[in-house]
PDB file of N, CA and C in Angstrom:
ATOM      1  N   UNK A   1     287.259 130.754  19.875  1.00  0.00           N
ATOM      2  CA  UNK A   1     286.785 131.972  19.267  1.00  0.00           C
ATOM      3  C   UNK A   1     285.268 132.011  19.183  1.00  0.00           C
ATOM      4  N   UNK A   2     284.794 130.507  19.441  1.00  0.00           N
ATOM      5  CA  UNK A   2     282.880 131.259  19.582  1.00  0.00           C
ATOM      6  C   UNK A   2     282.535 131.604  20.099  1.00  0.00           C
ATOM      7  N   UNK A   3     282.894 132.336  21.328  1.00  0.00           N
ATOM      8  CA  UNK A   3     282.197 132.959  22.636  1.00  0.00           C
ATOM      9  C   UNK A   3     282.464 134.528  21.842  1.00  0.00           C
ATOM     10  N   UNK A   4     283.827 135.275  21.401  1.00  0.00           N
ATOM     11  CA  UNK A   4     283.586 136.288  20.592  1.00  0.00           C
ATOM     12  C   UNK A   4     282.370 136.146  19.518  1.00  0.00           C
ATOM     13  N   UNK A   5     282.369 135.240  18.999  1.00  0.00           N
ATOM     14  CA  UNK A   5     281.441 135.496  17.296  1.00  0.00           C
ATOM     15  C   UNK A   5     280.341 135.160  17.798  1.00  0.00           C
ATOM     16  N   UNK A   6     280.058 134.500  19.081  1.00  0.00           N
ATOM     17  CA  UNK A   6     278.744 134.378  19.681  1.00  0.00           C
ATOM     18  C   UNK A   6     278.027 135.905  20.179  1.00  0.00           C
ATOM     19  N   UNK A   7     279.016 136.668  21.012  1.00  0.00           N
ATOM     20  CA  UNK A   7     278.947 138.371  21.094  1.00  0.00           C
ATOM     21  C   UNK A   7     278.395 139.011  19.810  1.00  0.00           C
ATOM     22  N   UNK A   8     279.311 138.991  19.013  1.00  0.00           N
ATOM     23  CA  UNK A   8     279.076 139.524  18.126  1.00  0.00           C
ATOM     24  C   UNK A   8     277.570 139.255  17.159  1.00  0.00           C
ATOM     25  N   UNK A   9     277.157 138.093  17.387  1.00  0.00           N
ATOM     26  CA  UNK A   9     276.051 137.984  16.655  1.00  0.00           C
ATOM     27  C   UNK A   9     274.677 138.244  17.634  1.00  0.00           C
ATOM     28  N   UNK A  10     275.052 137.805  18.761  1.00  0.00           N
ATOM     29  CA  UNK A  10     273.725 138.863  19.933  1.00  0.00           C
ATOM     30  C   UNK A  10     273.953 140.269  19.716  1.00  0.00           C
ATOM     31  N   UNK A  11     274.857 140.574  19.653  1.00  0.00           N
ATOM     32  CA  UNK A  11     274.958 142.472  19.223  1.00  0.00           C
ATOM     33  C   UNK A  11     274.097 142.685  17.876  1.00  0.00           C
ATOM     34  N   UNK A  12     274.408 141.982  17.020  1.00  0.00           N
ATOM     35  CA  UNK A  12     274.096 142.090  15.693  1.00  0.00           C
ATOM     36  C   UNK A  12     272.652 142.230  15.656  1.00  0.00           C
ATOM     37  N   UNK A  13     271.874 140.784  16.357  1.00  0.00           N
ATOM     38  CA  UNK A  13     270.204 140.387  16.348  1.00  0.00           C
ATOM     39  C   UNK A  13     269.915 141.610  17.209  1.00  0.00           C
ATOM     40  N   UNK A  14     270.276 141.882  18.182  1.00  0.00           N
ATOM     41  CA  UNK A  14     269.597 143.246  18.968  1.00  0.00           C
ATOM     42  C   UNK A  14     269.543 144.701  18.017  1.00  0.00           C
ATOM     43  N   UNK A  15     270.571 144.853  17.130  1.00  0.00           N
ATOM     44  CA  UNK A  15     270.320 145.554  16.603  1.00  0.00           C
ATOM     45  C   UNK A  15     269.458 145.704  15.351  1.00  0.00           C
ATOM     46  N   UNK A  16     269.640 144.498  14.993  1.00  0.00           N
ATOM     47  CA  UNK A  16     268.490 144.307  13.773  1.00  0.00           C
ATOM     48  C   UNK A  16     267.202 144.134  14.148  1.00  0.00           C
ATOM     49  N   UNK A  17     267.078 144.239  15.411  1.00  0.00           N
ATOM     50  CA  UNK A  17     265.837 144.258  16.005  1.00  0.00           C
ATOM     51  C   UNK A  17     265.301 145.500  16.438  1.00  0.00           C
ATOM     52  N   UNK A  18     265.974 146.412  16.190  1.00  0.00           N
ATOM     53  CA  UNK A  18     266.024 147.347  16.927  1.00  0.00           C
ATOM     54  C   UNK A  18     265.751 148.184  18.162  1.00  0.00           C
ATOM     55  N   UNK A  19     266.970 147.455  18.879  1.00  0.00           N
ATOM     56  CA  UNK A  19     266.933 147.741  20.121  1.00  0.00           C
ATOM     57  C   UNK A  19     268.085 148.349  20.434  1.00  0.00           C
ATOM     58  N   UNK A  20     267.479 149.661  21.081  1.00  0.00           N
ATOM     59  CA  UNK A  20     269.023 150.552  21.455  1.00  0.00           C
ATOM     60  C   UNK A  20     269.605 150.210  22.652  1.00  0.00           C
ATOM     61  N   UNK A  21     270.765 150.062  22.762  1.00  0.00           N
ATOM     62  CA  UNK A  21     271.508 149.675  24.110  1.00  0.00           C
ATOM     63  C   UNK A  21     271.964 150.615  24.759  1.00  0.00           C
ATOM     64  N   UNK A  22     272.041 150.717  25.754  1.00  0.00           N
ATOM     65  CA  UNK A  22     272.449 151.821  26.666  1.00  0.00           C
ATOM     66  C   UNK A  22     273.864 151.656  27.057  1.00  0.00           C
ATOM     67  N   UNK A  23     274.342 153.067  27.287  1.00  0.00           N
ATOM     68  CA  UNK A  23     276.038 153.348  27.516  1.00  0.00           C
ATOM     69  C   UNK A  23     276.333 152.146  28.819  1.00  0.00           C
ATOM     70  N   UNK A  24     275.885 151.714  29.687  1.00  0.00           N
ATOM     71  CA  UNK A  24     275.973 150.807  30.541  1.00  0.00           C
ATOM     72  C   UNK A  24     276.356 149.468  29.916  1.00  0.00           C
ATOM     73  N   UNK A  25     275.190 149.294  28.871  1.00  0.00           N
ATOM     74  CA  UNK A  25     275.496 147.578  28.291  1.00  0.00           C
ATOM     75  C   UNK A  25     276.480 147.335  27.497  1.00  0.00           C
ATOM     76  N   UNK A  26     276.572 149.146  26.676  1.00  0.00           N
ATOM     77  CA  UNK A  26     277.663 148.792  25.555  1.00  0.00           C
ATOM     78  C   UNK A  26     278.797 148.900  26.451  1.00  0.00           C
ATOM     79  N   UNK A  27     279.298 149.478  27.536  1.00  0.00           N
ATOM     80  CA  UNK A  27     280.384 149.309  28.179  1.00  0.00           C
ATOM     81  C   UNK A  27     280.835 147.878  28.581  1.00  0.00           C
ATOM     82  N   UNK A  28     280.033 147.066  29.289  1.00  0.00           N
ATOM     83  CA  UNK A  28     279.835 145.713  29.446  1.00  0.00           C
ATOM     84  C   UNK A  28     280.413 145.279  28.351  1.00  0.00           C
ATOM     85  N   UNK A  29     279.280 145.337  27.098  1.00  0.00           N
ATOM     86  CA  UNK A  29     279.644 144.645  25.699  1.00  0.00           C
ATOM     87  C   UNK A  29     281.417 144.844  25.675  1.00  0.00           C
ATOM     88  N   UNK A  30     281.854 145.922  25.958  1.00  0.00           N
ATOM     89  CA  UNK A  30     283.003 146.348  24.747  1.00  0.00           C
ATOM     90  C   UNK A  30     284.321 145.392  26.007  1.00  0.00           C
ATOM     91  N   UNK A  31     283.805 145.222  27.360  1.00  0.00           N
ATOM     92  CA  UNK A  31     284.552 144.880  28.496  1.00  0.00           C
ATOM     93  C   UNK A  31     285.055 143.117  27.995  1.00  0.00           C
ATOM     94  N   UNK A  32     283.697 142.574  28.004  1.00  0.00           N
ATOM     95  CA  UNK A  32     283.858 140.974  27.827  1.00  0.00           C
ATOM     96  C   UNK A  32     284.330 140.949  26.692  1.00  0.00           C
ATOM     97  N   UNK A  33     284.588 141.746  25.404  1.00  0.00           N
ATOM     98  CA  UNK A  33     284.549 141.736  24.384  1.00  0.00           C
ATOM     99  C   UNK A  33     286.694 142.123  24.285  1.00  0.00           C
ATOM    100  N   UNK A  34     286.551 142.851  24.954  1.00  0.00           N
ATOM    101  CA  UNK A  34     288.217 143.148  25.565  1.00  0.00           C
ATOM    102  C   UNK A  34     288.995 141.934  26.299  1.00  0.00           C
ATOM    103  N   UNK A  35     288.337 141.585  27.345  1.00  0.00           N
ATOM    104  CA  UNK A  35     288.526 140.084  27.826  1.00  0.00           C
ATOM    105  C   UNK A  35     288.601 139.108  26.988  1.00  0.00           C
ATOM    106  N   UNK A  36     287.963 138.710  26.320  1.00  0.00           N
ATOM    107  CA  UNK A  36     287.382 137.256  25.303  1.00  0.00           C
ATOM    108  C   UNK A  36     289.060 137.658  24.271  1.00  0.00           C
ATOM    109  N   UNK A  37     289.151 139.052  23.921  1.00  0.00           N
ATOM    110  CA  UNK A  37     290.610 138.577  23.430  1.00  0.00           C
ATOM    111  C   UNK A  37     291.299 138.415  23.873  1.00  0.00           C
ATOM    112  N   UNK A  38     291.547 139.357  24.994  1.00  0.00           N
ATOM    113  CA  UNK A  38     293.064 139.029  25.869  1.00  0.00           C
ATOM    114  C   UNK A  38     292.958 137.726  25.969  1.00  0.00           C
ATOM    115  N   UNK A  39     292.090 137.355  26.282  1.00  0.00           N
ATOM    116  CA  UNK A  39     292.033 135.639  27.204  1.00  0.00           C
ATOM    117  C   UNK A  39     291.983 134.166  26.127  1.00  0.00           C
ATOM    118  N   UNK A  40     291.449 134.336  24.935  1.00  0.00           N
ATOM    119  CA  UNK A  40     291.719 133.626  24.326  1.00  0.00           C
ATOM    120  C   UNK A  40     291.741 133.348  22.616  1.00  0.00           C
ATOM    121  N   UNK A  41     291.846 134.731  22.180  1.00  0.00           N
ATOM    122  CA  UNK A  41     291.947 134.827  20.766  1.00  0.00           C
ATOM    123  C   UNK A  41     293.986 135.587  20.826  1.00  0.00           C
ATOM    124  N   UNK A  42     294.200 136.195  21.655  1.00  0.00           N
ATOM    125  CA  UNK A  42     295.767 136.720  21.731  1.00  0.00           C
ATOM    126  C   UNK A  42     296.866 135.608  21.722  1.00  0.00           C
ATOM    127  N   UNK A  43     296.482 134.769  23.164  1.00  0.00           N
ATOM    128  CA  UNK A  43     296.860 133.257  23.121  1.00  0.00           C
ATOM    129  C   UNK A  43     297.444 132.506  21.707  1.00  0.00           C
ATOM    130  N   UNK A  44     296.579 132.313  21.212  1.00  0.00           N
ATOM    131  CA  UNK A  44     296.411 131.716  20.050  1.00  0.00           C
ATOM    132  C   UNK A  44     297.179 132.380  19.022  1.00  0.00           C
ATOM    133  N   UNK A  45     296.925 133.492  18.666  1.00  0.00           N
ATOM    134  CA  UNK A  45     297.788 134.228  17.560  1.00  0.00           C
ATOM    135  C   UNK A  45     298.954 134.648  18.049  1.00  0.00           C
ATOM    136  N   UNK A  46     299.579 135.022  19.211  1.00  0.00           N
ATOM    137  CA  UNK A  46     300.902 135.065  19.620  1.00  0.00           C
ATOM    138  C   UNK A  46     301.312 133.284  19.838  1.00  0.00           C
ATOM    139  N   UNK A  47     300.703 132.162  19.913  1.00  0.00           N
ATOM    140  CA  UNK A  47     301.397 130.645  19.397  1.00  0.00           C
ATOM    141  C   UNK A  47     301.589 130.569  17.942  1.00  0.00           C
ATOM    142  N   UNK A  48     301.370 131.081  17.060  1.00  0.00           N
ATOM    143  CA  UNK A  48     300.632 130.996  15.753  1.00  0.00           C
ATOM    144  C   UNK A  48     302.386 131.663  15.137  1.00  0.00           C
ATOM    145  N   UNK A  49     302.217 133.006  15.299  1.00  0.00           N
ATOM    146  CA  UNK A  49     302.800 133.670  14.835  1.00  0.00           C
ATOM    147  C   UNK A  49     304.083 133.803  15.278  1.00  0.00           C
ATOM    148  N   UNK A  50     304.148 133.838  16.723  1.00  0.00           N
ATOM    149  CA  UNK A  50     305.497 133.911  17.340  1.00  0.00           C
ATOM    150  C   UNK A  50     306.858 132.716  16.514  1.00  0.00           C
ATOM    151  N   UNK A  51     307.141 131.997  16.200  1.00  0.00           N
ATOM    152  CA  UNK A  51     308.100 131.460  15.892  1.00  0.00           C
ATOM    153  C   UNK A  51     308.629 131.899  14.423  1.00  0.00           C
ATOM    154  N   UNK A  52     307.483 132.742  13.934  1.00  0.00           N
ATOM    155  CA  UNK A  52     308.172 133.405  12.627  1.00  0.00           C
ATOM    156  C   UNK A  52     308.593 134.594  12.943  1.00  0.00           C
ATOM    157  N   UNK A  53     308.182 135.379  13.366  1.00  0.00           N
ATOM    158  CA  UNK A  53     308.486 136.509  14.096  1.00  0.00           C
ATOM    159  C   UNK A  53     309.541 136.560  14.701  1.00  0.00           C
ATOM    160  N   UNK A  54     310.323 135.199  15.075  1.00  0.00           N
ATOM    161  CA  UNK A  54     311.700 135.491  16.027  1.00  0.00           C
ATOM    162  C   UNK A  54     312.794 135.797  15.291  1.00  0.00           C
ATOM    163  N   UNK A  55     312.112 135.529  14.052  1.00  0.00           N
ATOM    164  CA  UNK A  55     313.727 135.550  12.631  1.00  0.00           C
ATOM    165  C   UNK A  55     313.814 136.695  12.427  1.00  0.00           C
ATOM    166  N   UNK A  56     312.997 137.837  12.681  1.00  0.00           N
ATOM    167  CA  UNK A  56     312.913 138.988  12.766  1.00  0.00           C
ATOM    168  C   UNK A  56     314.033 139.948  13.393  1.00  0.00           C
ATOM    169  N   UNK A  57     314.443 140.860  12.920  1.00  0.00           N
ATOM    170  CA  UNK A  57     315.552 141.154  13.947  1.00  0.00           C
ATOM    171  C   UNK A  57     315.810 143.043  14.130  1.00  0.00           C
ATOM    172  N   UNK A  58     314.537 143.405  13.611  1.00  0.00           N
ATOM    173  CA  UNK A  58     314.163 144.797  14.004  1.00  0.00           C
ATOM    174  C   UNK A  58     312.591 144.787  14.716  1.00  0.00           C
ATOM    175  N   UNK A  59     312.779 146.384  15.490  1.00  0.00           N
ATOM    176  CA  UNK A  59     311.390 146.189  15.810  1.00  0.00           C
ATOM    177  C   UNK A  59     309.969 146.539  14.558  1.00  0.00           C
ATOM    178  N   UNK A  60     309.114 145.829  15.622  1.00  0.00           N
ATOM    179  CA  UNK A  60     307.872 145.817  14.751  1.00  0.00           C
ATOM    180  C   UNK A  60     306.709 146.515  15.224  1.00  0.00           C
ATOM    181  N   UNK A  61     305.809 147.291  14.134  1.00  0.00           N
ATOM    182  CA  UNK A  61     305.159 147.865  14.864  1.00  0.00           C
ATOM    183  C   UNK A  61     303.478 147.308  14.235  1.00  0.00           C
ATOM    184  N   UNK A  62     302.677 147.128  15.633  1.00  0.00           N
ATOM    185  CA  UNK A  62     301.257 146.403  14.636  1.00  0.00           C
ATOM    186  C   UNK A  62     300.401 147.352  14.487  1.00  0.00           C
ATOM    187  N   UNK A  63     299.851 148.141  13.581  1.00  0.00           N
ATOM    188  CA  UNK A  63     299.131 148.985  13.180  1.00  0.00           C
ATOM    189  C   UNK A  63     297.333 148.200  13.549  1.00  0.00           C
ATOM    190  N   UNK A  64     296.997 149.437  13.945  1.00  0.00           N
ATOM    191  CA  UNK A  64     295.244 149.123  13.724  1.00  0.00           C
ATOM    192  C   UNK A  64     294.844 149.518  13.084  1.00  0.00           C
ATOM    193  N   UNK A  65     292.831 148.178  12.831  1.00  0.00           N
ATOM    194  CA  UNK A  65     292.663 148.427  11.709  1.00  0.00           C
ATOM    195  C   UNK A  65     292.469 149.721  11.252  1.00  0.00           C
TER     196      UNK A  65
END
């Protein structure tokens, strides 16, 4: 998960710096930022969670935040 919270805190310093990013970078940003979960924060919380979840026996629905 530090390559996300690593993102997230270069986003953060650029902005507290104030520097505006352009629709190009934030697309980028929001891309690797889409990736970095699929790839290894989803992983992790579907190992995590999945074996409680199987006792389950209706569907479920995951709300965003």
């Amino acid at each position: 998960m530090s390559r996300l919270s690593d993102l997230y805190k270069v986003m953060e310093t650029l902005r507290n710096e104030g520097l505006s990013l352009n629709e190009d970078l934030e697309r980028q940003v929001s891309e690797l930022e889409e990736d970095i979960i699929k790839k290894e924060i989803l992983p992790v919380v579907t190992e995590t969670i999945e074996p409680a979840l199987k006792q389950v026996q209706r569907d479920l629905v995951v709300w965003p935040a």
